[in-house]
N, C-alpha and C. Protein backbone atom coordinates (compact mmCIF):
# COMPACT_ATOMS: atom_id res chain seq x y z
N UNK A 1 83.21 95.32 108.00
CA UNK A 1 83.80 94.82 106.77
C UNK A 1 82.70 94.18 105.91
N UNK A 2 82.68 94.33 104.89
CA UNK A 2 81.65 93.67 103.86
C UNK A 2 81.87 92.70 103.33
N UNK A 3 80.58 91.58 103.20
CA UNK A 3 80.83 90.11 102.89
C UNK A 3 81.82 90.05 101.27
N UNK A 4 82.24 89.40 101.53
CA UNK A 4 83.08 88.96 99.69
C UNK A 4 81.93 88.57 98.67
N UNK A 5 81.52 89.08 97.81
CA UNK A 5 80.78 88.27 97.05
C UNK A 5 81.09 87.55 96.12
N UNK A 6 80.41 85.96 95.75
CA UNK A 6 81.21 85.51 94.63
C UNK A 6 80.76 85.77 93.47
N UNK A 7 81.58 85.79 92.29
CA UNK A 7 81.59 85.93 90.92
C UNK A 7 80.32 85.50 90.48
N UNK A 8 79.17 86.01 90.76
CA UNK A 8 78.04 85.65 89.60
C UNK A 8 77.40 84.38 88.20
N UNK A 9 78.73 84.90 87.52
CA UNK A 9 78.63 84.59 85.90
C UNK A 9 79.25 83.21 86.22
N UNK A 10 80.09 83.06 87.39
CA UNK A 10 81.40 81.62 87.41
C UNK A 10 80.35 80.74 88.22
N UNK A 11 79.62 81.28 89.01
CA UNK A 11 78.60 80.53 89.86
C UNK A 11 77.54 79.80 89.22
N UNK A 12 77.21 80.59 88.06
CA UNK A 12 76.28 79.71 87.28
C UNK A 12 76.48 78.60 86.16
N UNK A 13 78.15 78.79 86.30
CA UNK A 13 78.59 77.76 84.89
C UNK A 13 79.55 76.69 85.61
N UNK A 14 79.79 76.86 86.64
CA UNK A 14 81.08 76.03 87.95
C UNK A 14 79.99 75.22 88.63
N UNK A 15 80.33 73.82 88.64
CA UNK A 15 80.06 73.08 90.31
C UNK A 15 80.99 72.43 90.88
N UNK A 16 81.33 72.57 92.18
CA UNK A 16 82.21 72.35 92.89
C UNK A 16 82.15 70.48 93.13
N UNK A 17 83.14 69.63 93.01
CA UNK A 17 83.05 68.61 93.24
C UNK A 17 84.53 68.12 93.92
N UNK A 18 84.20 66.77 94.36
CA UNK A 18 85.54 66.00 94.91
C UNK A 18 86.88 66.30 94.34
N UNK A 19 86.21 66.39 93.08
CA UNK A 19 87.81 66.11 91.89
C UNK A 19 88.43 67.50 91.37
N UNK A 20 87.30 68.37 92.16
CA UNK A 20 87.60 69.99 91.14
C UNK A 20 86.68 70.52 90.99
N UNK A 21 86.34 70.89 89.59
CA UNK A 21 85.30 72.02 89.32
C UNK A 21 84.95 71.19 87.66
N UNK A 22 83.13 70.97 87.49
CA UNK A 22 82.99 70.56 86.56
C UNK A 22 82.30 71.75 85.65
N UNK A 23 82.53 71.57 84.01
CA UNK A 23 81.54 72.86 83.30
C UNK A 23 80.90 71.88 82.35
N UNK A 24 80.27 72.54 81.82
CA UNK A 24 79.11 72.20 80.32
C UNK A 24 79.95 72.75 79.56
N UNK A 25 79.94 71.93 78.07
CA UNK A 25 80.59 72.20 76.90
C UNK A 25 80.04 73.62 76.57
N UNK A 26 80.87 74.29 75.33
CA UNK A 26 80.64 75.61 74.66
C UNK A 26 79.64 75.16 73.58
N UNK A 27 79.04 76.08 73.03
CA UNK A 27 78.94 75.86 71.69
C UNK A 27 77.30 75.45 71.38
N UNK A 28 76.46 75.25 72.26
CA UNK A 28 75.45 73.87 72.80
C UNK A 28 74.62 75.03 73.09
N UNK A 29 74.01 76.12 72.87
CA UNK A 29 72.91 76.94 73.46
C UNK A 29 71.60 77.61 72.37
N UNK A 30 72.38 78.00 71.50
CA UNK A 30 71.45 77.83 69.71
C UNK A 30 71.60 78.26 68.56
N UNK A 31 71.41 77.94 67.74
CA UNK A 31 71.52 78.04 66.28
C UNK A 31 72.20 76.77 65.92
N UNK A 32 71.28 75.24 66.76
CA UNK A 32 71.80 74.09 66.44
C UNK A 32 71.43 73.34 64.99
N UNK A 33 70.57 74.30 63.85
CA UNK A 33 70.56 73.57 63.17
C UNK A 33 71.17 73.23 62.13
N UNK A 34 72.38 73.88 62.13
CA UNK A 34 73.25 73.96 61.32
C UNK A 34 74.59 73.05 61.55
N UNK A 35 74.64 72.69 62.73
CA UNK A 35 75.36 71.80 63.30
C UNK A 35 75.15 70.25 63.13
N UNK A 36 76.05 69.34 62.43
CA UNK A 36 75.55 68.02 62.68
C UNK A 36 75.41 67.10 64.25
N UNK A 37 74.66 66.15 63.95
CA UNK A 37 74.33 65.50 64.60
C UNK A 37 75.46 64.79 66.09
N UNK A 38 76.11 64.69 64.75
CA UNK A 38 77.60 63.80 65.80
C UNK A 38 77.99 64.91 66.70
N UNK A 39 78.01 66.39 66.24
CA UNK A 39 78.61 67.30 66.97
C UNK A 39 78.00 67.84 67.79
N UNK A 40 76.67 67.57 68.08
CA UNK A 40 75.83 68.32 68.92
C UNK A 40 75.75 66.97 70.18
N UNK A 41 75.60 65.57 69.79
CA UNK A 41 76.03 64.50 70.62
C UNK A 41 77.24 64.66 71.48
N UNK A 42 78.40 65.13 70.87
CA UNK A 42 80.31 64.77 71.27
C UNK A 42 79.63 66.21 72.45
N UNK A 43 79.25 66.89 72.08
CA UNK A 43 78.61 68.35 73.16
C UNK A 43 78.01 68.58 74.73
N UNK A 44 77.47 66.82 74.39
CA UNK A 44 76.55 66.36 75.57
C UNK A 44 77.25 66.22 77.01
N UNK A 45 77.06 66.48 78.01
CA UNK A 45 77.63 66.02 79.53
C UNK A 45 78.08 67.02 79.65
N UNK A 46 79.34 67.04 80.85
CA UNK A 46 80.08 67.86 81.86
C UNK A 46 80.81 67.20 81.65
N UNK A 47 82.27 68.20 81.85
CA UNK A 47 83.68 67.71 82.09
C UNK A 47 84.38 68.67 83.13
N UNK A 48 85.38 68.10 83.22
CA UNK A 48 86.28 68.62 84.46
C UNK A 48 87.11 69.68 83.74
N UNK A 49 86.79 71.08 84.90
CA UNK A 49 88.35 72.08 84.42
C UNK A 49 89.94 71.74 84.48
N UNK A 50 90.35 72.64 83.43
CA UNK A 50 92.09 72.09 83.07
C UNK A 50 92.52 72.69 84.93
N UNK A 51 93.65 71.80 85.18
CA UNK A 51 94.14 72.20 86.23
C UNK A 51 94.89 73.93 86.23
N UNK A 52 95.22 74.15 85.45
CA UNK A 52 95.59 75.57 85.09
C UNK A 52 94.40 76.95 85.04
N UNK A 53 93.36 76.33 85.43
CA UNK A 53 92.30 77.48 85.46
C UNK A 53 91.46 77.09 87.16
N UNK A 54 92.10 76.30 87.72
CA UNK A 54 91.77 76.16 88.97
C UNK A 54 91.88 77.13 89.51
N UNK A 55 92.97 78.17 89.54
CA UNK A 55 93.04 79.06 90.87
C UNK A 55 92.22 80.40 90.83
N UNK A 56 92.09 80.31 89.18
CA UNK A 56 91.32 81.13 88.85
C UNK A 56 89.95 81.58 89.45
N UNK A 57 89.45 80.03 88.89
CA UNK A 57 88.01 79.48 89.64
C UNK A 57 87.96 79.81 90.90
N UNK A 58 88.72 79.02 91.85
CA UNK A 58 89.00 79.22 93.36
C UNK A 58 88.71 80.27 93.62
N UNK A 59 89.18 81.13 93.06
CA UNK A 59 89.39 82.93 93.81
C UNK A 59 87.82 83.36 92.98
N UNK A 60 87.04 83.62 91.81
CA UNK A 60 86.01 84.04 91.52
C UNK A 60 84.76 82.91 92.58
N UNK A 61 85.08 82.01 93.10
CA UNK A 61 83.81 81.36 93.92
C UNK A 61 84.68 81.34 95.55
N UNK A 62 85.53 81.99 95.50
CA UNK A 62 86.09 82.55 96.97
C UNK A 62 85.77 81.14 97.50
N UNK A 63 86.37 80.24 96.91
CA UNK A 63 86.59 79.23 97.53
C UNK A 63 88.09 78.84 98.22
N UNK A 64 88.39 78.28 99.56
CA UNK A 64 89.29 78.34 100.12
C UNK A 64 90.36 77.47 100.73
């Protein structure tokens, strides 16, 4: 039988934590200069996924 592999693309934007699964904001990669200041700040950190895209997650990082 062949190993499961996980989802790639979800592996590099997902980290698995106590509380869930945290991501990096959208929007934040380039053509920031057109963007103000405040909005490229509010952009900054990690937040936690909506509980409604959990199982999703779960199953692309074959987590169990």
């Amino acid at each position: 039988m062949p190993k499961a592999k996980v989802h790639s693309g979800a592996a590099k934007r997902f980290k698995k934590t106590a509380g869930g699964y945290k991501r990096k904001s959208a929007h934040k990669s380039h053509i920031l200069t057109k963007m103000t200041t405040k909005r490229k700040r509010q952009l900054r950190g990690t937040s936690m996924i909506h509980d409604s895209d959990k199982v999703l997650i779960d199953r692309m990082l074959r987590a169990r």
